[in-house]
N, C-alpha and C. Protein backbone atom coordinates (compact mmCIF):
# COMPACT_ATOMS: atom_id res chain seq x y z
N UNK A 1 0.85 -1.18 0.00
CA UNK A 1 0.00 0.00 0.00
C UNK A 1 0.89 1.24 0.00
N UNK A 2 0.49 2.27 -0.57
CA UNK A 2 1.29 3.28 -1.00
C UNK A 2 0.77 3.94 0.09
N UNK A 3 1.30 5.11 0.57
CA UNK A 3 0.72 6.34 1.69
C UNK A 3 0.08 7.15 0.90
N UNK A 4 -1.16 7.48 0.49
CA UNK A 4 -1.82 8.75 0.59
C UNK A 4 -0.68 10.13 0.51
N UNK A 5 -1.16 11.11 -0.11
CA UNK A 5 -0.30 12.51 0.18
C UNK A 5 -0.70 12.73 1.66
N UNK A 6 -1.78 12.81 2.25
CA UNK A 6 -2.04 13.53 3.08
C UNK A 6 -1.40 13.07 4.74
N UNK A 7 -0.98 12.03 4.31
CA UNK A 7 -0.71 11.25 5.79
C UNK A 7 1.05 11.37 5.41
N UNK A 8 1.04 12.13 4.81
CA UNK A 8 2.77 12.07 4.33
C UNK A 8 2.86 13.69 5.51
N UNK A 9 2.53 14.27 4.97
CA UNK A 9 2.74 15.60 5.74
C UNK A 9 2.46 15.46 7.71
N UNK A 10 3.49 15.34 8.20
CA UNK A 10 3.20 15.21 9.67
C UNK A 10 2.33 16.25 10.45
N UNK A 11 2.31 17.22 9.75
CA UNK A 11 1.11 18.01 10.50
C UNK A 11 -0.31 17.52 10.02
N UNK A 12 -0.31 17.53 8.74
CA UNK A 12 -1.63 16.87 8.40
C UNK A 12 -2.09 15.91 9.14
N UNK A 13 -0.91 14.52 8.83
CA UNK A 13 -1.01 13.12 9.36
C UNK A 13 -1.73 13.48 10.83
N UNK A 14 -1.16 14.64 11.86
CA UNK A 14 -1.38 14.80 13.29
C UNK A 14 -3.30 14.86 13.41
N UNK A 15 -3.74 15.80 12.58
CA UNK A 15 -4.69 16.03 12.29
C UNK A 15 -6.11 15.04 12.02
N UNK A 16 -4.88 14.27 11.26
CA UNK A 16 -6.16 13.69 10.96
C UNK A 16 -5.82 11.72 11.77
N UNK A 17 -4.81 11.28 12.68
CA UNK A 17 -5.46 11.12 13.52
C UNK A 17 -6.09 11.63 15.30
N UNK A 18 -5.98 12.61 15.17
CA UNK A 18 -7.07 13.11 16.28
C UNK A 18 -8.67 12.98 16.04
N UNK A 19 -8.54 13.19 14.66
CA UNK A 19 -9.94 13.06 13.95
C UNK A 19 -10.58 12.20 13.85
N UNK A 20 -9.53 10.85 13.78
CA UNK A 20 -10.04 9.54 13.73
C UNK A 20 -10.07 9.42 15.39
N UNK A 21 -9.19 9.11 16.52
CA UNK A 21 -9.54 9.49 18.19
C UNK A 21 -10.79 10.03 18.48
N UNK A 22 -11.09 10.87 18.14
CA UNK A 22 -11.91 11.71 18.67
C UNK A 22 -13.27 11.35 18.15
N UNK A 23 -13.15 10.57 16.88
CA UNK A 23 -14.47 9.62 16.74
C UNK A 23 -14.69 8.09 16.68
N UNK A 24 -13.70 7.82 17.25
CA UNK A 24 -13.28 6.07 17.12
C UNK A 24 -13.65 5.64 15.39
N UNK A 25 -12.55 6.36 15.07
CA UNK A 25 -12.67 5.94 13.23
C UNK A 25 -11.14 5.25 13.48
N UNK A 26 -10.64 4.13 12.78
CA UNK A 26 -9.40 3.21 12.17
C UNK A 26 -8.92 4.39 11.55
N UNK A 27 -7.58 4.29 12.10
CA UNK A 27 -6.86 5.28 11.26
C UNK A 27 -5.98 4.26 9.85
N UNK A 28 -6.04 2.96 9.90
CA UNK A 28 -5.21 2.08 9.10
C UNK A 28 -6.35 2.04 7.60
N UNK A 29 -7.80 1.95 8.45
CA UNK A 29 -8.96 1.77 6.90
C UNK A 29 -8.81 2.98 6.57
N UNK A 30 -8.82 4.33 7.03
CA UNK A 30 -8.89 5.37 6.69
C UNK A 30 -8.18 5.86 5.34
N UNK A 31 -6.37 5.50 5.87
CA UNK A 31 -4.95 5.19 4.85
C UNK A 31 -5.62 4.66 3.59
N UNK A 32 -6.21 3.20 3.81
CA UNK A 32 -6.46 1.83 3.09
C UNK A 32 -7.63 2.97 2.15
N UNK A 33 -8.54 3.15 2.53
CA UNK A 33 -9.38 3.90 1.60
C UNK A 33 -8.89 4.44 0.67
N UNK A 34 -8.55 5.46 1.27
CA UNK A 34 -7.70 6.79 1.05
C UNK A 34 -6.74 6.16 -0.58
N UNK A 35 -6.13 5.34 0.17
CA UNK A 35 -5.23 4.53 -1.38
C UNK A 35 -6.13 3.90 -2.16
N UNK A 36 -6.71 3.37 -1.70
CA UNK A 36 -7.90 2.56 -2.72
C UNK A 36 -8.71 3.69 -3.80
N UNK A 37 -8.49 5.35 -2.77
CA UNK A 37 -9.50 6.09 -4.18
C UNK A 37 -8.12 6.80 -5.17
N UNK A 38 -7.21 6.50 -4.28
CA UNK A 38 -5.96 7.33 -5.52
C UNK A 38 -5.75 6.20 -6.55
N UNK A 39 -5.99 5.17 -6.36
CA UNK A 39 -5.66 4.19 -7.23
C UNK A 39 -6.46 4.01 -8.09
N UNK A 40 -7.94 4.10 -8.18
CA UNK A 40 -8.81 4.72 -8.93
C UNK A 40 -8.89 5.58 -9.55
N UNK A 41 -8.38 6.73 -9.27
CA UNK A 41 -8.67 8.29 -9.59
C UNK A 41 -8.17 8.01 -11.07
N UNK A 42 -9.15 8.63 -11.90
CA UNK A 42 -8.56 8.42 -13.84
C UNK A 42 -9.33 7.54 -14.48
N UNK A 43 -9.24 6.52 -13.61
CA UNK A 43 -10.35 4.94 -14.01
C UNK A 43 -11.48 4.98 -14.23
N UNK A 44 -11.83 3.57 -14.62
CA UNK A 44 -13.38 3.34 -14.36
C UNK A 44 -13.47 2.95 -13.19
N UNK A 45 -14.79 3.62 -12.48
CA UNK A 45 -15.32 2.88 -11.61
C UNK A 45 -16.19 1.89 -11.02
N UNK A 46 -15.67 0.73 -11.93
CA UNK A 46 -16.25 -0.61 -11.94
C UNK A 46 -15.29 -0.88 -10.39
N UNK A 47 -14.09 -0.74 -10.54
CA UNK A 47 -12.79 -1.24 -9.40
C UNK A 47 -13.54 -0.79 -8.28
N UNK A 48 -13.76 0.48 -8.02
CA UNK A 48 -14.16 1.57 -6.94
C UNK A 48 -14.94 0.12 -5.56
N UNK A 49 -15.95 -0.33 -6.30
CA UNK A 49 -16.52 -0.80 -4.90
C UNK A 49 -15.93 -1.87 -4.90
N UNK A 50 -14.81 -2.57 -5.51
CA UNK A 50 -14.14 -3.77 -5.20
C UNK A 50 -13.53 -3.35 -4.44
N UNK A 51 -12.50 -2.63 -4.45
CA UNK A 51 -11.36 -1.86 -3.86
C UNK A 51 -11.75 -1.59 -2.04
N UNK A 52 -13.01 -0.88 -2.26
CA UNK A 52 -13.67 -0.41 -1.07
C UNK A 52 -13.93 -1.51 0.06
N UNK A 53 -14.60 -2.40 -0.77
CA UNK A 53 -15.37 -3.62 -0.16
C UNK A 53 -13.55 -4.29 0.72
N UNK A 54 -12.48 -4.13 0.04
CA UNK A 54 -11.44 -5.44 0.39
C UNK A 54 -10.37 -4.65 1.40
N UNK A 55 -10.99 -3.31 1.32
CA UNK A 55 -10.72 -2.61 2.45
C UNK A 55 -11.22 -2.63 3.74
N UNK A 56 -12.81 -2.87 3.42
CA UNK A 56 -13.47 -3.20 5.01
C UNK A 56 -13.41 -4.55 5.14
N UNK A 57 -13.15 -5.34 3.90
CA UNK A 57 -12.85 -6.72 4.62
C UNK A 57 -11.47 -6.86 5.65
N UNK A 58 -10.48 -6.44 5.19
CA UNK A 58 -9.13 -6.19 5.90
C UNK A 58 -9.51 -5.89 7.38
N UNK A 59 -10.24 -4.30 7.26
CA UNK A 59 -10.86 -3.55 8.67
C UNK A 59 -11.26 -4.75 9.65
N UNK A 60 -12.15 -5.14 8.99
CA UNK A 60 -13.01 -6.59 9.71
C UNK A 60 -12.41 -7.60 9.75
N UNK A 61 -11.19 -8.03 9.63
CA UNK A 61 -10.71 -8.85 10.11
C UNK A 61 -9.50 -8.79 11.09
N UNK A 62 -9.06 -7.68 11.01
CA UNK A 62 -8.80 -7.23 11.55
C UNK A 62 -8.44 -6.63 13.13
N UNK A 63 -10.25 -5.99 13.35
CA UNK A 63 -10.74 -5.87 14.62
C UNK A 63 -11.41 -7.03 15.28
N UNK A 64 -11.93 -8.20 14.25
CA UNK A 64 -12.17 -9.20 15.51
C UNK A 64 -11.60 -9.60 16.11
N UNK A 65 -12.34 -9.99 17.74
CA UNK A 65 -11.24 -10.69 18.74
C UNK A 65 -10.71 -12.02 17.95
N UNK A 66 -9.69 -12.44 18.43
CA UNK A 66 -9.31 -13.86 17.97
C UNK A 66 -8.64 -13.86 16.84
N UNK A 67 -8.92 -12.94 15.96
CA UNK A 67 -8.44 -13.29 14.65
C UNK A 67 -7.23 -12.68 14.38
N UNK A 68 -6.54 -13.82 13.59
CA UNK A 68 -4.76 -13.16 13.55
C UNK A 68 -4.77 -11.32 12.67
N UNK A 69 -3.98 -11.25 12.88
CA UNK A 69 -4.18 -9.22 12.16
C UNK A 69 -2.86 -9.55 11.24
């Protein structure tokens, strides 16, 4: 996974996780998104909800108890 521009900049990055803290949002799906729409951007968006979907699958497997990460 590539970094996003925005999580490159350490003030940004600071920003935006407080943002995710402060609302119990994943700051890792956030990234994961985040790359999933730059990787799109230009395309068709046939990919778009694949991309999306294998992002919250990751998320979700992720956060369950028990399950290896």
């Amino acid at each position: 996974m590539r970094t996003p521009a925005c999580f490159e900049d350490k003030d940004t990055r600071k920003i935006i996780e407080e943002l995710c803290r402060r609302h119990n949002v994943d700051l890792q799906l956030i990234e994961e998104l985040c790359d999933a729409v730059q990787k799109q951007s230009g395309q068709r968006k046939e990919g778009m909800a694949s991309e999306i979907s294998t992002c919250i699958d990751s998320f979700l497997s992720r956060s369950q108890p028990g399950k290896k990460k």
